[in-house]
Protein backbone atom coordinates (compact mmCIF):
# COMPACT_ATOMS: atom_id res chain seq x y z
CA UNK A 1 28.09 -42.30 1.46
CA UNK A 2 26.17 -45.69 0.46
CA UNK A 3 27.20 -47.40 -2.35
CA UNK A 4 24.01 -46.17 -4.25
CA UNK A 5 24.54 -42.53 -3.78
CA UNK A 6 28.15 -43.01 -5.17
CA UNK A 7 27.10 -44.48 -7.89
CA UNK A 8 24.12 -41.63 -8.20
CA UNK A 9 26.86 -39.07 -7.43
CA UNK A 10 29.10 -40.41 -10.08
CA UNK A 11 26.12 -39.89 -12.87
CA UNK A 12 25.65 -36.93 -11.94
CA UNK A 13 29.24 -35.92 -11.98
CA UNK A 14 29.14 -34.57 -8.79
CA UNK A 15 32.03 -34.35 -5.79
CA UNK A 16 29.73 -34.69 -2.82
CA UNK A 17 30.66 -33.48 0.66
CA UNK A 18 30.70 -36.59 1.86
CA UNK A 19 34.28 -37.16 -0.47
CA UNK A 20 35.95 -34.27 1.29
CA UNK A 21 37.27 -36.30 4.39
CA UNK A 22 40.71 -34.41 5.05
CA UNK A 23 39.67 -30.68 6.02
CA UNK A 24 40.84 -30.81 9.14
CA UNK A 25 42.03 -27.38 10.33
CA UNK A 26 41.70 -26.19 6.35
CA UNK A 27 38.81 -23.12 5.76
CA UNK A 28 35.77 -24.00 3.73
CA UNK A 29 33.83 -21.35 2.46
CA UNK A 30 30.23 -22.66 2.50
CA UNK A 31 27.56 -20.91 -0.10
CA UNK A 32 24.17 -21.18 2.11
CA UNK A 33 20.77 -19.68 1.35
CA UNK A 34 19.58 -17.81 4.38
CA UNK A 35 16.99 -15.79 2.46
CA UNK A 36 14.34 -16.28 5.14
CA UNK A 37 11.67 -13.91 5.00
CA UNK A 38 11.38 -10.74 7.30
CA UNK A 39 9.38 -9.10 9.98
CA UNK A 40 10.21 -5.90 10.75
CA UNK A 41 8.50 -5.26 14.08
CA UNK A 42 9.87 -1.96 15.06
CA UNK A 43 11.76 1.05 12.43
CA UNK A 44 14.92 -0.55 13.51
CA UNK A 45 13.89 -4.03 14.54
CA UNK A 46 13.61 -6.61 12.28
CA UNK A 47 13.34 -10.90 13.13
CA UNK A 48 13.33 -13.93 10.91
CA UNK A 49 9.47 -14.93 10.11
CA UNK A 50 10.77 -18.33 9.70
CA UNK A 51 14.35 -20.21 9.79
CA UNK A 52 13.67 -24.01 7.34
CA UNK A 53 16.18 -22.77 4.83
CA UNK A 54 19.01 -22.33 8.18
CA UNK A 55 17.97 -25.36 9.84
CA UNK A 56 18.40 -27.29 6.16
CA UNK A 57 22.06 -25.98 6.25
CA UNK A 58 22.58 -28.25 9.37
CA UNK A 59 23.40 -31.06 7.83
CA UNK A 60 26.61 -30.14 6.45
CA UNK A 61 27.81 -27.57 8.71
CA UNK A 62 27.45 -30.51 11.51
CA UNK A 63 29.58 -32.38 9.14
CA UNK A 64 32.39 -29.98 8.80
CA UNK A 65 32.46 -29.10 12.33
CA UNK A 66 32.62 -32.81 13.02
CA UNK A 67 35.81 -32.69 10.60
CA UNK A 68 37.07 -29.54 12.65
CA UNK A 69 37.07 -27.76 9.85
CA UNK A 70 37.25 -23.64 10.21
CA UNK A 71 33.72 -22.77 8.50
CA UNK A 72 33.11 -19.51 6.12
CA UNK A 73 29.28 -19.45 5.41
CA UNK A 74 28.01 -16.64 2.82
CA UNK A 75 24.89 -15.81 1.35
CA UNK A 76 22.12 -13.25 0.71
CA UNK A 77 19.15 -12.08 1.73
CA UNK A 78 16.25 -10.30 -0.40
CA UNK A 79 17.48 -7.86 -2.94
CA UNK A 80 19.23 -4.52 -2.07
CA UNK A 81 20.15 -3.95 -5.53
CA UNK A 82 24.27 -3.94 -4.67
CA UNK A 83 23.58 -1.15 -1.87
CA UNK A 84 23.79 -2.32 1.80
CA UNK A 85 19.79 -2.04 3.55
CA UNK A 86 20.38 -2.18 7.38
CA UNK A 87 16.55 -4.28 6.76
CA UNK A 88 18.58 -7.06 4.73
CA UNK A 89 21.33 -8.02 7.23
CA UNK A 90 22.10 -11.30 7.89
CA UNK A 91 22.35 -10.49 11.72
CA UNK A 92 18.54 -11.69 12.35
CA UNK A 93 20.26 -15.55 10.80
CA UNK A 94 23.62 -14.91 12.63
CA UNK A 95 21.64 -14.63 15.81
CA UNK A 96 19.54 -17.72 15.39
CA UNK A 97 22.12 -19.67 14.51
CA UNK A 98 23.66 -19.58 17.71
CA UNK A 99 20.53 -20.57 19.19
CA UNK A 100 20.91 -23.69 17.41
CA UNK A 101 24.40 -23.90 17.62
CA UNK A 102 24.33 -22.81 21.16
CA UNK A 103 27.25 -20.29 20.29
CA UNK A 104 27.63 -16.82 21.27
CA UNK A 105 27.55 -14.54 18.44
CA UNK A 106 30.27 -11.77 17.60
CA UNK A 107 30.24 -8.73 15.55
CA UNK A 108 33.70 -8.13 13.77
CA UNK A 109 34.33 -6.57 10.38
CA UNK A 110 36.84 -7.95 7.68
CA UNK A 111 38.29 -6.47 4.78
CA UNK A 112 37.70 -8.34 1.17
CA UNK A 113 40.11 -6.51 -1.64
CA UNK A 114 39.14 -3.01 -1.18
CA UNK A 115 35.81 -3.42 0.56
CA UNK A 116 35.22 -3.52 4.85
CA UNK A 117 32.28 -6.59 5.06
CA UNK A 118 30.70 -7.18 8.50
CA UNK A 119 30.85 -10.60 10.19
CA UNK A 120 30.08 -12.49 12.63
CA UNK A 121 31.70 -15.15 14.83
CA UNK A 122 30.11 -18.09 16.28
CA UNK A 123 32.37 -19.85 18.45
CA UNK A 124 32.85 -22.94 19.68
CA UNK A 125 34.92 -21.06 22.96
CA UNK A 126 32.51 -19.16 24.78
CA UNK A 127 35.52 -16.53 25.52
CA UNK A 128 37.42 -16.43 22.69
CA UNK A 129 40.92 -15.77 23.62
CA UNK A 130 41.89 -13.98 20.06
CA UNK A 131 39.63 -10.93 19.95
CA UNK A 132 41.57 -8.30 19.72
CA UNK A 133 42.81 -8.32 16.25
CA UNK A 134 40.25 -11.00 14.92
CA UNK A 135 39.46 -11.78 11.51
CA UNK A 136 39.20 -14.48 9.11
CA UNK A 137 43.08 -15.58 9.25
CA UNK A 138 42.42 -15.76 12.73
CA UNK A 139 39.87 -18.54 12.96
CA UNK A 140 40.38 -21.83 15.03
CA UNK A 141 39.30 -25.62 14.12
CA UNK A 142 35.34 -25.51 15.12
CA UNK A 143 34.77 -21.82 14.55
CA UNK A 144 32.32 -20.48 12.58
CA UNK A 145 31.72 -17.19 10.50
CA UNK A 146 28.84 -15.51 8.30
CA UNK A 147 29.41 -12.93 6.41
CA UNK A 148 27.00 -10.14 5.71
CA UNK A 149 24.78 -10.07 2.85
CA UNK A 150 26.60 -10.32 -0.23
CA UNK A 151 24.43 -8.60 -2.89
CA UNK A 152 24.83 -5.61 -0.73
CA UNK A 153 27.92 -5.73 -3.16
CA UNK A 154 26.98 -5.18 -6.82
CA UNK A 155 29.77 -7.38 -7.45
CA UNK A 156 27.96 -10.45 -6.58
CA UNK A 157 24.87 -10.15 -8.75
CA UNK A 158 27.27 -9.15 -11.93
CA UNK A 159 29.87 -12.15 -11.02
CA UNK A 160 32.02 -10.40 -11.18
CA UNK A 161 34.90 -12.51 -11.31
CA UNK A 162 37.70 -10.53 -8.90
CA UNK A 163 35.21 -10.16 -6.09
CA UNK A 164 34.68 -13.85 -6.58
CA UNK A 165 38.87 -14.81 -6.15
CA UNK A 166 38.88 -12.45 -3.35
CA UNK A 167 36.21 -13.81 -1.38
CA UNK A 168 38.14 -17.75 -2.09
CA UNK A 169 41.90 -16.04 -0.72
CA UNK A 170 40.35 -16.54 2.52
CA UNK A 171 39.63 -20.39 2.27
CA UNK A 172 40.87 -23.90 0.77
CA UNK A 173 37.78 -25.78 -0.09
CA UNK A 174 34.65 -24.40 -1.44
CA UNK A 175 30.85 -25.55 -1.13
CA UNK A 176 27.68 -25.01 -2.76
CA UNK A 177 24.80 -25.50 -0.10
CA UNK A 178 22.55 -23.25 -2.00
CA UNK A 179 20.43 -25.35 -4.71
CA UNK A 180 17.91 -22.10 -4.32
CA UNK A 181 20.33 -19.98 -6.24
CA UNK A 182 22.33 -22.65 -8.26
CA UNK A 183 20.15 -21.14 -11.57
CA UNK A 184 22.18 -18.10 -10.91
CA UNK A 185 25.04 -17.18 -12.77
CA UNK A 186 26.38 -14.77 -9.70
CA UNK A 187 30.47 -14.72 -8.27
CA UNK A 188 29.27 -16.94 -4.90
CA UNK A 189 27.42 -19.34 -7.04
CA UNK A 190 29.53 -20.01 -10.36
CA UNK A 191 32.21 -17.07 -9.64
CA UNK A 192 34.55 -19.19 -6.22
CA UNK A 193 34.72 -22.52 -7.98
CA UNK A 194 37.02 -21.52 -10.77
CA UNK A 195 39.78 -20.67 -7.94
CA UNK A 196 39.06 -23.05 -5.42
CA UNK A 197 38.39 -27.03 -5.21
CA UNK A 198 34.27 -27.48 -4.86
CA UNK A 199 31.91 -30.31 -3.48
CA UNK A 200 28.16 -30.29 -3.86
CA UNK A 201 26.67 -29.85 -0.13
CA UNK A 202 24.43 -32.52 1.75
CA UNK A 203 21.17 -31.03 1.15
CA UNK A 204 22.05 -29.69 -2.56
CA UNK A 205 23.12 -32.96 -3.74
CA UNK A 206 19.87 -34.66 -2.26
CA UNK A 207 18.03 -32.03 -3.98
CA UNK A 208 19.75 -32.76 -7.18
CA UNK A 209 19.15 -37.04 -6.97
CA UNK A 210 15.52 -36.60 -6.55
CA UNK A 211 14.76 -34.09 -9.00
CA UNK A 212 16.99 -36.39 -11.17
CA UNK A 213 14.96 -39.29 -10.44
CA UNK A 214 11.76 -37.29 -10.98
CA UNK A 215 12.76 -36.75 -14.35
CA UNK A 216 13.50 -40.46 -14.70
CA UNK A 217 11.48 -42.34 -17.64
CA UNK A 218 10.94 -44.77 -13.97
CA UNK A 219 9.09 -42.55 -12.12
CA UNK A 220 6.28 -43.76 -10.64
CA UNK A 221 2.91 -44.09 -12.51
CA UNK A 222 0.46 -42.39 -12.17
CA UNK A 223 2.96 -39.50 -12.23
CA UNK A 224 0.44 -35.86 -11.50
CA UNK A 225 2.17 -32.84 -11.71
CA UNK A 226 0.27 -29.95 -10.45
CA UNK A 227 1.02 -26.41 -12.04
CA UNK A 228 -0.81 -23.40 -10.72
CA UNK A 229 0.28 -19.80 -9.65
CA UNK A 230 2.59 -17.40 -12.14
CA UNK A 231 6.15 -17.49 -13.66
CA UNK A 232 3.83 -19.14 -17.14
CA UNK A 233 7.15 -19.74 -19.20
CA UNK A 234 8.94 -21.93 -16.83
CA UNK A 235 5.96 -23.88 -16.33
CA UNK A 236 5.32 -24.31 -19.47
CA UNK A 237 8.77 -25.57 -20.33
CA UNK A 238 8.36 -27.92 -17.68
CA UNK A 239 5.29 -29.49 -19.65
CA UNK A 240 6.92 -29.42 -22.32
CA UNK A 241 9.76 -31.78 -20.76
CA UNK A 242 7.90 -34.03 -18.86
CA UNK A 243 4.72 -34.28 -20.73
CA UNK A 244 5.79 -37.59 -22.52
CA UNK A 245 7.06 -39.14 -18.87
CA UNK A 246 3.21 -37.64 -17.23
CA UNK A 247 -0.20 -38.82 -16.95
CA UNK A 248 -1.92 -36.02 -15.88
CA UNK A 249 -1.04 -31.89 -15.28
CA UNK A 250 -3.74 -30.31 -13.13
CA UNK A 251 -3.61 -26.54 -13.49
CA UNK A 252 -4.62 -23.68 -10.82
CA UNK A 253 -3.93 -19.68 -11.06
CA UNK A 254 -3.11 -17.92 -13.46
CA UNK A 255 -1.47 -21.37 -15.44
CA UNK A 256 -5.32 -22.37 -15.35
CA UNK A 257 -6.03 -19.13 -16.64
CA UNK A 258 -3.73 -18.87 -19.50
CA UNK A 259 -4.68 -22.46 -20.80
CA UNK A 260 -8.57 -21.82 -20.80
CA UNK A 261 -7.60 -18.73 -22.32
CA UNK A 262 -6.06 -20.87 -25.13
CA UNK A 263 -8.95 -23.06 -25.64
CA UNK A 264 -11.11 -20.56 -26.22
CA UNK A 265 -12.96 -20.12 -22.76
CA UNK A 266 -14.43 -17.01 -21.20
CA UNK A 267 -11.95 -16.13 -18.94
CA UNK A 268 -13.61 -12.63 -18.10
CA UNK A 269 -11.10 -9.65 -16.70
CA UNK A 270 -8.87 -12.54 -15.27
CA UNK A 271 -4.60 -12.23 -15.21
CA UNK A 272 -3.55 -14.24 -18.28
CA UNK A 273 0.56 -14.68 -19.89
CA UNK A 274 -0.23 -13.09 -22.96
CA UNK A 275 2.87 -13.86 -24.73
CA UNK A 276 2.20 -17.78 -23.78
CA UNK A 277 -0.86 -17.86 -25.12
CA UNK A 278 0.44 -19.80 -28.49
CA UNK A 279 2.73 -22.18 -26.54
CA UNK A 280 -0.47 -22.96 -24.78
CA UNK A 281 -2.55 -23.82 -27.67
CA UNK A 282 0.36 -26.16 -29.39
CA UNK A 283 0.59 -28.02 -25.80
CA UNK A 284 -3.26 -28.74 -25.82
CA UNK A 285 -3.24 -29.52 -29.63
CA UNK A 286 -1.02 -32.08 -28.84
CA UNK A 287 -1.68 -33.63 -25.37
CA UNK A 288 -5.07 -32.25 -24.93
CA UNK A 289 -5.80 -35.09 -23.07
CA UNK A 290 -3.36 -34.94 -20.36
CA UNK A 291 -3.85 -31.31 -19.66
CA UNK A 292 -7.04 -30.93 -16.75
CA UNK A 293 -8.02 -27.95 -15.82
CA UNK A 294 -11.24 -26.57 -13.28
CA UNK A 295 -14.56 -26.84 -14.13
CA UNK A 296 -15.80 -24.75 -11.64
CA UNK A 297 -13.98 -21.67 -10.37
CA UNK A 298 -14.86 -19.02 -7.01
CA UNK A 299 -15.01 -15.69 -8.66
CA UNK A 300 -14.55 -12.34 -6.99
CA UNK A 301 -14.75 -9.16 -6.91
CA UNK A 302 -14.11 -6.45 -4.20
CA UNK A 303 -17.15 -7.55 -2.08
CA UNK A 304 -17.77 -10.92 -2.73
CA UNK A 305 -16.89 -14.32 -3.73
CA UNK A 306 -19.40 -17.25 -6.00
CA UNK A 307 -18.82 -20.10 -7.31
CA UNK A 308 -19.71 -20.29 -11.52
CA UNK A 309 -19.15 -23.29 -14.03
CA UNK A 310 -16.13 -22.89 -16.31
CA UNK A 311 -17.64 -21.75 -19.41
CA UNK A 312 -20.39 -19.17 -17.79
CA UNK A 313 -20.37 -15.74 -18.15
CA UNK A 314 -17.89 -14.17 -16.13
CA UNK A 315 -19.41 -10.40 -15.09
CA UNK A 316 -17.35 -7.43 -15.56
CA UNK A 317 -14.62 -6.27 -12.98
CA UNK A 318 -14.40 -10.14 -11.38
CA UNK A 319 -12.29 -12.26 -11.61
CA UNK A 320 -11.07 -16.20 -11.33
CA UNK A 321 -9.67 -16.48 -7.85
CA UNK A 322 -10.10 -20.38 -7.00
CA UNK A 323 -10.82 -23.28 -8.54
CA UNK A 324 -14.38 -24.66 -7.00
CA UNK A 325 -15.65 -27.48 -5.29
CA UNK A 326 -16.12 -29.83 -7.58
CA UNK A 327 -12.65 -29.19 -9.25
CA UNK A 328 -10.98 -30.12 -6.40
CA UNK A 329 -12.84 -33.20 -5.82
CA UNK A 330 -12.29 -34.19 -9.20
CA UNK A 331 -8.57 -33.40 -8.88
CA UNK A 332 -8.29 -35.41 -5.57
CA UNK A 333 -9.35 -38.47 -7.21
CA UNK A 334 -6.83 -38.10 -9.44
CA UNK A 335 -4.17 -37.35 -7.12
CA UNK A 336 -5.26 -40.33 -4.70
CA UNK A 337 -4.76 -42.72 -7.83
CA UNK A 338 -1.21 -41.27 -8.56
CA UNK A 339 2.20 -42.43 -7.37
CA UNK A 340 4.10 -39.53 -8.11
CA UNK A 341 2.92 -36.41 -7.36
CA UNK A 342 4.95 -32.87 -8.24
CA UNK A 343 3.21 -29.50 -7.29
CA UNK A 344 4.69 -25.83 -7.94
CA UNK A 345 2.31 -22.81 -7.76
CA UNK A 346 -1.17 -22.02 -5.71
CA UNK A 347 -4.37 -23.01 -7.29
CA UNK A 348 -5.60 -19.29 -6.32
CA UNK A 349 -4.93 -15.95 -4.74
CA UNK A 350 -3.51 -16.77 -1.03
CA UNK A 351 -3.57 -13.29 -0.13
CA UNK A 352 -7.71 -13.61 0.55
CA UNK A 353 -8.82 -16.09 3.36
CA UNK A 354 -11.79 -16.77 0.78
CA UNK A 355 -10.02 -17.53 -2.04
CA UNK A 356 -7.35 -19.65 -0.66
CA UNK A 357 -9.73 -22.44 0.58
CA UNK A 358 -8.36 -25.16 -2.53
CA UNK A 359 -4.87 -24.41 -1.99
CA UNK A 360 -5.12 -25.20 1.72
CA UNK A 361 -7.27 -28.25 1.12
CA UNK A 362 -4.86 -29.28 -1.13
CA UNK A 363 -2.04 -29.14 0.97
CA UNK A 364 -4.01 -31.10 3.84
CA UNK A 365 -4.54 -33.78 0.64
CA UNK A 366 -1.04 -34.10 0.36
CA UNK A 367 -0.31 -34.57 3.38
CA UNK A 368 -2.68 -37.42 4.00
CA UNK A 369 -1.46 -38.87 0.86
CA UNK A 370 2.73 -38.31 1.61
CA UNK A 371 2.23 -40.30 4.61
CA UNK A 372 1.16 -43.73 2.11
CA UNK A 373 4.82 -45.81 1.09
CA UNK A 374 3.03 -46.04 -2.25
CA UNK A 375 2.89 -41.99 -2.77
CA UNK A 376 5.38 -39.76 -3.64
CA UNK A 377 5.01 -36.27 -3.18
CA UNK A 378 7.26 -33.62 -3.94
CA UNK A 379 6.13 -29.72 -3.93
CA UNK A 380 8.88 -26.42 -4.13
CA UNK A 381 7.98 -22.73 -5.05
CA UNK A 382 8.03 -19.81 -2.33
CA UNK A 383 3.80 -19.82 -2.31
CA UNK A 384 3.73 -23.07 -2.46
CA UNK A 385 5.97 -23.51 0.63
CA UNK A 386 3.90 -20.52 2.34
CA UNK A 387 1.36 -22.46 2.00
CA UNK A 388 2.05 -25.62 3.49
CA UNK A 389 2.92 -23.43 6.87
CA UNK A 390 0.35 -24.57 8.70
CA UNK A 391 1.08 -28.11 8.44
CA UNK A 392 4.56 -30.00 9.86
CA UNK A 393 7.02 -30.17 6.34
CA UNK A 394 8.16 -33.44 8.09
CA UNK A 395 4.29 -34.78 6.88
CA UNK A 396 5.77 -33.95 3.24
CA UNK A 397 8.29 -36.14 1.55
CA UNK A 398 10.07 -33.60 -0.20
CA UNK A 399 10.15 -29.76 -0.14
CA UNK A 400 12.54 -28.23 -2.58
CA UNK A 401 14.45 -25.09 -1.19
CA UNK A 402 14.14 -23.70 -4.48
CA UNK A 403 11.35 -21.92 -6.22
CA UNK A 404 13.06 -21.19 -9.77
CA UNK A 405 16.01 -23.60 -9.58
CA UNK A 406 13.40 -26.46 -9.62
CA UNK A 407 11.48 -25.01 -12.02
CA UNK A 408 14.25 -24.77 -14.01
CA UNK A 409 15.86 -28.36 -12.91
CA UNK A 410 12.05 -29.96 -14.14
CA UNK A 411 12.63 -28.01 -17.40
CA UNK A 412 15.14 -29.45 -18.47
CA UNK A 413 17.57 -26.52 -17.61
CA UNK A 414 21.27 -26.74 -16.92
CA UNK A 415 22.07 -25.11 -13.71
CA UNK A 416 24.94 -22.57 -13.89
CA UNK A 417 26.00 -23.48 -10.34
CA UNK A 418 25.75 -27.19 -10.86
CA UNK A 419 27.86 -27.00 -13.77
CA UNK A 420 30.44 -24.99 -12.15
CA UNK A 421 30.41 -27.78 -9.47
CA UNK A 422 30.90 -30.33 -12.62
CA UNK A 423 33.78 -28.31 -14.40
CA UNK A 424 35.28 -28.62 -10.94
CA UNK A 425 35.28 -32.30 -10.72
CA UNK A 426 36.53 -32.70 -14.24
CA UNK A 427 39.68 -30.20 -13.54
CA UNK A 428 40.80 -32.24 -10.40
């Protein structure tokens, strides 16, 4: 680790990965996200629709294997509501993972306390010699397990607190590689590191530094953050915390909706946050001038799509599914005079090819913009990532793993499994 990072990891009270040098034959039980999404092809065959949260778990995993250390990776996938859903195993991820591990990949089955959990083993030997009676004891330096979906377990979502020591009997070193579910308060995320020593993984600390710096009263001016999509309340929070540090919050979706709403404009039959209505108005009373949203939206109905100034009369039964032309121009200029640009949230409905046309344009702005020394741009959010699909994430310079751990992070939020990483640090 550079000199800078320590000092970065330091502030942040933070044991990094990078500080673990002696786990040399010793089991670390690694906390990954492999939530990828789904595509079930046939009844009984489903395959990963895309693998960026794996391939971000690289990073360390090449670092402990580089160590020889005997890896334990756990995580989830979708929500089975603590009952196991053959459609939610994690043997689509164990399968590409020894693609890119070039490993063969075994099926075995472990017991933890009183439950039987499926694993499997990647390793390093493409014959293993100890298969007969494998399990996790049995591991060598360089292997590698994943365990099956943990919130098949209702024990996980409730952290509950013995399913959390059993899962760390089985290793000496715990780490959180999982900033998408640090805002979670569940036995893999805050549950292992009260029985077991804890480091912050490679990618979670580097999404922790530049959201840090992000919040930073020397961010970059212009600083833009763009806001569009649902989940009002955390958004608004995040205004709330960086509205004094901003220049200028451009707003798309439903946020745009809400906010107009708030200043008194026809909205029509539009999706609004009622309850945020008031924490809407307060933000505008106050920073009115900071707060842009369209003035021209696409409106639709079943059968068509047209473009109206904000203001008009919106006819019955449409709706606001875009923001127009001329809003995005207008919001391009500002975003080509800004150095610091955050985006969270589509500026319409992505699920129409029609209506979808200024959240793809703006993604091919940012782009274009990421690629200038001068510009940073930082997006996160599970649309917001969906939608930048069709462009290389390398042409971005930085994606957040997390949808509502960044949201939260921006807000001002304390992260429950940050701070369990922190508590950590100051008990050793």
């Amino acid at each position: 680790m550079s000199f800078r990072l320590e000092i970065i990891s330091n502030m942040l009270n933070l044991k990094t990965l990078t500080k673990l040098r002696n786990c040399h034959k010793k089991s670390i039980l690694v906390r990954v996200d492999f939530n990828e999404p789904l595509i079930i092809t046939e009844p009984n065959i489903v395959k990963l629709g895309d693998d960026s949260r794996i391939q971000n778990s690289l990073p360390t995993i090449y670092y402990l294997l580089k160590q020889q250390a005997k890896i334990i990776l756990i995580s989830h996938c979708g929500e089975p509501g603590g009952q196991i859903d053959p459609h939610l195993s994690l043997q689509p991820q164990a399968l590409r993972l020894g693609i890119l591990l070039k490993r063969k990949v075994l099926p075995f089955e472990t017991k933890i306390g009183n439950k039987n959990i499926k694993y499997w083993l990647l390793s390093k030997n493409s014959k293993p010699s100890n298969l007969n009676n494998h399990n996790l004891e049995s591991l060598l330096p360089g292997d590698i397990v994943l365990l099956e979906n943990l919130r098949f377990y209702p024990e996980e979502e409730k952290c509950d607190l013995k399913f959390a020591k059993q899962l760390s009997k089985h290793a000496d070193i715990y780490v959180n590689e999982a900033f998408s579910v640090s805002h979670r308060k569940h036995a893999s995320v805050v549950g292992v590191p009260k029985y077991l020593p804890s480091y912050a993984g490679l990618n979670l600390f580097n999404e922790i530094r530049i959201l840090n710096r992000l919040t930073q009263p020397k961010t970059g001016k212009p600083f833009t953050l763009i806001l569009g999509g649902a989940k009002i309340t955390d958004k608004i929070l995040i205004i709330k915390h960086l509205i004094n540090k901003v220049n200028h919050v451009l707003l798309g979706g439903i946020m745009a909706n809400t906010f107009m709403a708030a200043r008194g404009i026809d909205i029509g039959e539009s999706k609004i946050d009622a309850q945020n209505l008031k924490p809407a108005k307060d933000i505008l009373k106050k920073h009115s001038s900071k707060i842009i949203f369209p003035n021209d939206v696409l409106i639709s109905n079943r059968q068509e799509n047209r473009t109206i100034k904000v203001g008009d009369s919106i006819p019955p039964k449409w709706i606001i599914s875009d923001v127009g032309k001329d809003t995005f121009q207008s919001y391009a200029t500002i975003l080509k005079q800004s150095k610091t640009i955050v985006w969270n949230g589509p500026l319409g409905i992505l699920e129409n090819k029609f209506t979808k046309i200024g959240t793809i344009n703006l993604t091919k702005l940012l782009a274009k913009l990421s690629m200038s020394p001068k510009i940073f741009v930082a997006l996160g959010g599970g649309e917001t990532i969906e939608a930048i699909r069709n462009i290389k994430k390398s042409q971005i310079d930085y994606i957040s793993t997390g949808g509502g751990a960044m949201l939260n992070f921006l807000a001002g939020k304390k992260l429950p499994g940050i701070q369990a990483l922190q508590n950590t640090t100051q008990q050793n």
